[in-house]
Protein backbone atom coordinates (compact mmCIF):
# COMPACT_ATOMS: atom_id res chain seq x y z
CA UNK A 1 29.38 -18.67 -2.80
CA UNK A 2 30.10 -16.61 0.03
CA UNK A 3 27.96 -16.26 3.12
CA UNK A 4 26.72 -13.18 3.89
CA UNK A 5 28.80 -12.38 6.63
CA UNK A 6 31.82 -13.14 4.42
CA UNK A 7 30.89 -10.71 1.54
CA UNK A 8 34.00 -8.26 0.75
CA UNK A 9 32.14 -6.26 -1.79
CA UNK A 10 29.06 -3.57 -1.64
CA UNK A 11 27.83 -5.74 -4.35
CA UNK A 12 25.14 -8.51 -3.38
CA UNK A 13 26.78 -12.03 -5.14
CA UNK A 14 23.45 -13.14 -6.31
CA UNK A 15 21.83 -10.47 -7.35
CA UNK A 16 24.56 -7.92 -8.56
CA UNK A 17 23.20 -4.89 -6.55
CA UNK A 18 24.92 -2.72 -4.26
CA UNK A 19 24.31 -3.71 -0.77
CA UNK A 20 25.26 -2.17 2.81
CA UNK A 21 28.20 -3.13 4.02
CA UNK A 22 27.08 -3.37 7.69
CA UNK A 23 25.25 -6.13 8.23
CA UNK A 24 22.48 -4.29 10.26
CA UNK A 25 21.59 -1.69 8.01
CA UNK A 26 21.50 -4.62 5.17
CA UNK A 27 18.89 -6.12 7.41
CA UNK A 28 17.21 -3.09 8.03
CA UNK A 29 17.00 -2.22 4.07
CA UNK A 30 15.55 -5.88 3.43
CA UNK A 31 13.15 -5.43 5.84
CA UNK A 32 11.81 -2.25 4.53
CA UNK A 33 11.94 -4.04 0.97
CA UNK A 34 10.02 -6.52 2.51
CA UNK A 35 7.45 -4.76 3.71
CA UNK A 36 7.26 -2.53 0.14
CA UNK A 37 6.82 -5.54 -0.97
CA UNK A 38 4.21 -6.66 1.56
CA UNK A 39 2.28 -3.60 1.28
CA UNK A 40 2.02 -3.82 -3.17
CA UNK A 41 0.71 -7.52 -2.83
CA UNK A 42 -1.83 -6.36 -0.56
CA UNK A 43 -3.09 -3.61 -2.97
CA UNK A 44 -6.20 -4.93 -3.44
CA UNK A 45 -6.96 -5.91 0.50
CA UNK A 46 -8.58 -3.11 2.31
CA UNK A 47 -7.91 -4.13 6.08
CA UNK A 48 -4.33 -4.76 5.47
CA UNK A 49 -3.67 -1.66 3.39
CA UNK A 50 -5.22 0.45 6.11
CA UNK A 51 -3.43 -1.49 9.09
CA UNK A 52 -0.24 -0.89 7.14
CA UNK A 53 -0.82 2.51 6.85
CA UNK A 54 1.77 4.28 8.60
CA UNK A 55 3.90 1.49 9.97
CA UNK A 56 7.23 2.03 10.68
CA UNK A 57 9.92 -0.82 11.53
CA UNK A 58 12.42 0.67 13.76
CA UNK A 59 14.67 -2.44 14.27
CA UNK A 60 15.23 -5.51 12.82
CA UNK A 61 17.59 -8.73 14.11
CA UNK A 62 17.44 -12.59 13.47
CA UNK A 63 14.21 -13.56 15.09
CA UNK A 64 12.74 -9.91 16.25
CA UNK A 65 11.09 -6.98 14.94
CA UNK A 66 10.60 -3.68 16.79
CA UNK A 67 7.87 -1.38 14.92
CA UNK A 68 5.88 1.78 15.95
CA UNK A 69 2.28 3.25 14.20
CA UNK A 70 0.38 5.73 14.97
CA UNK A 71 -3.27 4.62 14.66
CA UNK A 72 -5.01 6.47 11.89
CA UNK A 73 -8.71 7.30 12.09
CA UNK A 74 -9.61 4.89 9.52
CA UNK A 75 -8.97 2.09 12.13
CA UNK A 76 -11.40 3.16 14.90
CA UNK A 77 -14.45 1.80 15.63
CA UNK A 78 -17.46 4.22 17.25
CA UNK A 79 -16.46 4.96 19.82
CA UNK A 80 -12.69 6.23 18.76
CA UNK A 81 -11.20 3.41 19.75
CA UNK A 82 -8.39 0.76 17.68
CA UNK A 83 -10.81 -1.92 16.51
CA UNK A 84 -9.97 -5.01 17.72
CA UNK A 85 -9.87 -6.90 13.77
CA UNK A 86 -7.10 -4.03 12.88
CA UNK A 87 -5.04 -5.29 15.64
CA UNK A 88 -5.15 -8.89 14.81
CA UNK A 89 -4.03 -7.98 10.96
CA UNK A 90 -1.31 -5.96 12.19
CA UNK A 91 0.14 -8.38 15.05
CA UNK A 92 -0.46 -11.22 12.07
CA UNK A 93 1.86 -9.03 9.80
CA UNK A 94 4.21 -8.27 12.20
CA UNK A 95 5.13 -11.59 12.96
CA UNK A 96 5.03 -12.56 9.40
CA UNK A 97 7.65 -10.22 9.32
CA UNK A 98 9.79 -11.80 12.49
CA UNK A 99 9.55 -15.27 10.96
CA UNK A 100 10.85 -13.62 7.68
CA UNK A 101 14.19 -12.29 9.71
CA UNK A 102 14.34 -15.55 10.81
CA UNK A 103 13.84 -18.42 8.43
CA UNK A 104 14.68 -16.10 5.05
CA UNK A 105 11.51 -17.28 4.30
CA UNK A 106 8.58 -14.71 3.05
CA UNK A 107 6.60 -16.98 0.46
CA UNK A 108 4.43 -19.80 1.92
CA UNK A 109 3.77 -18.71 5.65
CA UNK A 110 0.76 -20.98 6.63
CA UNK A 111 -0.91 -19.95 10.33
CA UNK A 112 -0.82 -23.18 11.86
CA UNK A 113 -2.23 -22.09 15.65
CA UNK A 114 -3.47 -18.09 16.39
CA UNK A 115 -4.54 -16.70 19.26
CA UNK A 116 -4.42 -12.91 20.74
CA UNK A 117 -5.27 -11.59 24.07
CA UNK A 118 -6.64 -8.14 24.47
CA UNK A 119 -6.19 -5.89 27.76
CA UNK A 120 -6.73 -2.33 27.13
CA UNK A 121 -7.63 -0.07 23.98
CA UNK A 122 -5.99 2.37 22.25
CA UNK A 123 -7.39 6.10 20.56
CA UNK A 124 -6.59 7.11 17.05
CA UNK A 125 -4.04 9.39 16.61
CA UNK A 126 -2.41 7.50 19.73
CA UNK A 127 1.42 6.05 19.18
CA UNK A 128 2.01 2.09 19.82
CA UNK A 129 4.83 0.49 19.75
CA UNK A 130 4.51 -3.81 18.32
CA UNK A 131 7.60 -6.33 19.60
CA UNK A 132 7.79 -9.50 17.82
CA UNK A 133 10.29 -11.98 19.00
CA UNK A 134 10.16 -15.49 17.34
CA UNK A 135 10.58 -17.64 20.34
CA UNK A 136 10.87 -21.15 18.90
CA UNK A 137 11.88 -22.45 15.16
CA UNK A 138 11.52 -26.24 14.55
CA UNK A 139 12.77 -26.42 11.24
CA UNK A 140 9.65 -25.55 9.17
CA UNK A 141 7.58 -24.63 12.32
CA UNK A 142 8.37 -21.31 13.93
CA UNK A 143 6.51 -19.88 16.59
CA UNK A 144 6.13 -15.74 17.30
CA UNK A 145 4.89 -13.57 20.11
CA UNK A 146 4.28 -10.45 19.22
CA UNK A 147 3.39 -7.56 22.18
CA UNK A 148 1.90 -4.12 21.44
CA UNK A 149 1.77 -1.93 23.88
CA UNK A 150 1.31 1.90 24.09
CA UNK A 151 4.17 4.53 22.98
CA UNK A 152 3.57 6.33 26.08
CA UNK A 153 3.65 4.77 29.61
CA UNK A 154 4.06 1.61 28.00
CA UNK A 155 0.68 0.15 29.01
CA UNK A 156 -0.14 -3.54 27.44
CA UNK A 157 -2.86 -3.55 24.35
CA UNK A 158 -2.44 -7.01 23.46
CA UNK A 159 -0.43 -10.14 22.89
CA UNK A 160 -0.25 -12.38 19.66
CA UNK A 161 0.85 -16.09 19.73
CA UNK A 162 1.36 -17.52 16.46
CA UNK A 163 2.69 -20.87 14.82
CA UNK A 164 3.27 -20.75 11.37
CA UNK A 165 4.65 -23.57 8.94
CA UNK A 166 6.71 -22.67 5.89
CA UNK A 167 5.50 -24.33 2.90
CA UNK A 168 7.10 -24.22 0.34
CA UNK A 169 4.78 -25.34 -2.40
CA UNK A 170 5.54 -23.60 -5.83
CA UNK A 171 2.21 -23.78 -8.36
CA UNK A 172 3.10 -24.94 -11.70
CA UNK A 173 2.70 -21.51 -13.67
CA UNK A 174 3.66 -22.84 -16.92
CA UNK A 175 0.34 -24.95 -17.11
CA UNK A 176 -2.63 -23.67 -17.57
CA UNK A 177 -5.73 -23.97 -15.24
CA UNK A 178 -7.81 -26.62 -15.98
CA UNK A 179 -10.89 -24.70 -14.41
């Protein structure tokens, strides 16, 4: 089978398709297939739906994602502000997304360690921009940060440390529950 760098069709090998023959814009059209994909599995989760909402990935490499969003109303608290909870969904699916363009791996992320520091707030309506870099992959342990600052000036909202373990555990479908 060839490796993807080695393809010398438009046509993916395994799946028959017609692919992008620049390796970037293949990347980039998996990761908006991936988060399609993302977005229909969360159909029936609120939060995620409405942190979604909007997201755009502007760049995607081995081991790095580069997305903007403007915050929609639905995501402030009270006061007008980004609520904190939204924040934490979105850097968690963010660098879901960065471990994805790393390992290949979408099915089976487990959050092994998760912790996010907050330093300044955001409005709705206002434009952020979220950086994830994967900064460490030990085979089935990869470790993320992912930044998210504001679009304009640049100032630091928060920061997102996350290990996560691939596991690769497959249910038995063909048996039925014995609940």
């Amino acid at each position: 089978m060839l490796g993807s760098d080695q393809m010398d069709s438009d046509k993916c090998p395994w799946m028959g398709k017609k692919v992008a023959a620049d390796p970037q814009k293949r990347m980039q059209e998996t990761m908006e297939k991936g988060i399609a994909t993302m977005k229909k599995r969360m159909a029936s989760v609120e939060l995620e739906n409405l942190t979604a909402q909007g997201l755009l990935i502007d760049r995607a490499h081995k081991g790095s994602v580069h997305s903007t969003l403007t915050i929609p109303p639905s995501l402030s608290d009270a006061h007008g502000n980004w609520q904190a909870g939204a924040i934490a969904t979105l850097i968690d699916m963010i660098a879901s997304v960065a471990i994805y363009t790393e390992t290949g791996t979408g099915r089976g992320q487990v959050t092994m360690d998760y912790s996010i520091s907050y330093y300044s707030s955001a409005k709705i309506q206002e434009k952020v921009e979220i950086e994830a870099k994967v900064i460490g992959n030990k085979g089935r342990l990869t470790s993320v940060v992912v930044e998210v600052r504001k679009k304009d000036g640049g100032a630091l909202i928060a920061v997102g440390k996350m290990w996560a373990a691939s596991n690769e555990f497959r249910a038995p479908w063909s048996q039925p529950s014995k609940l």
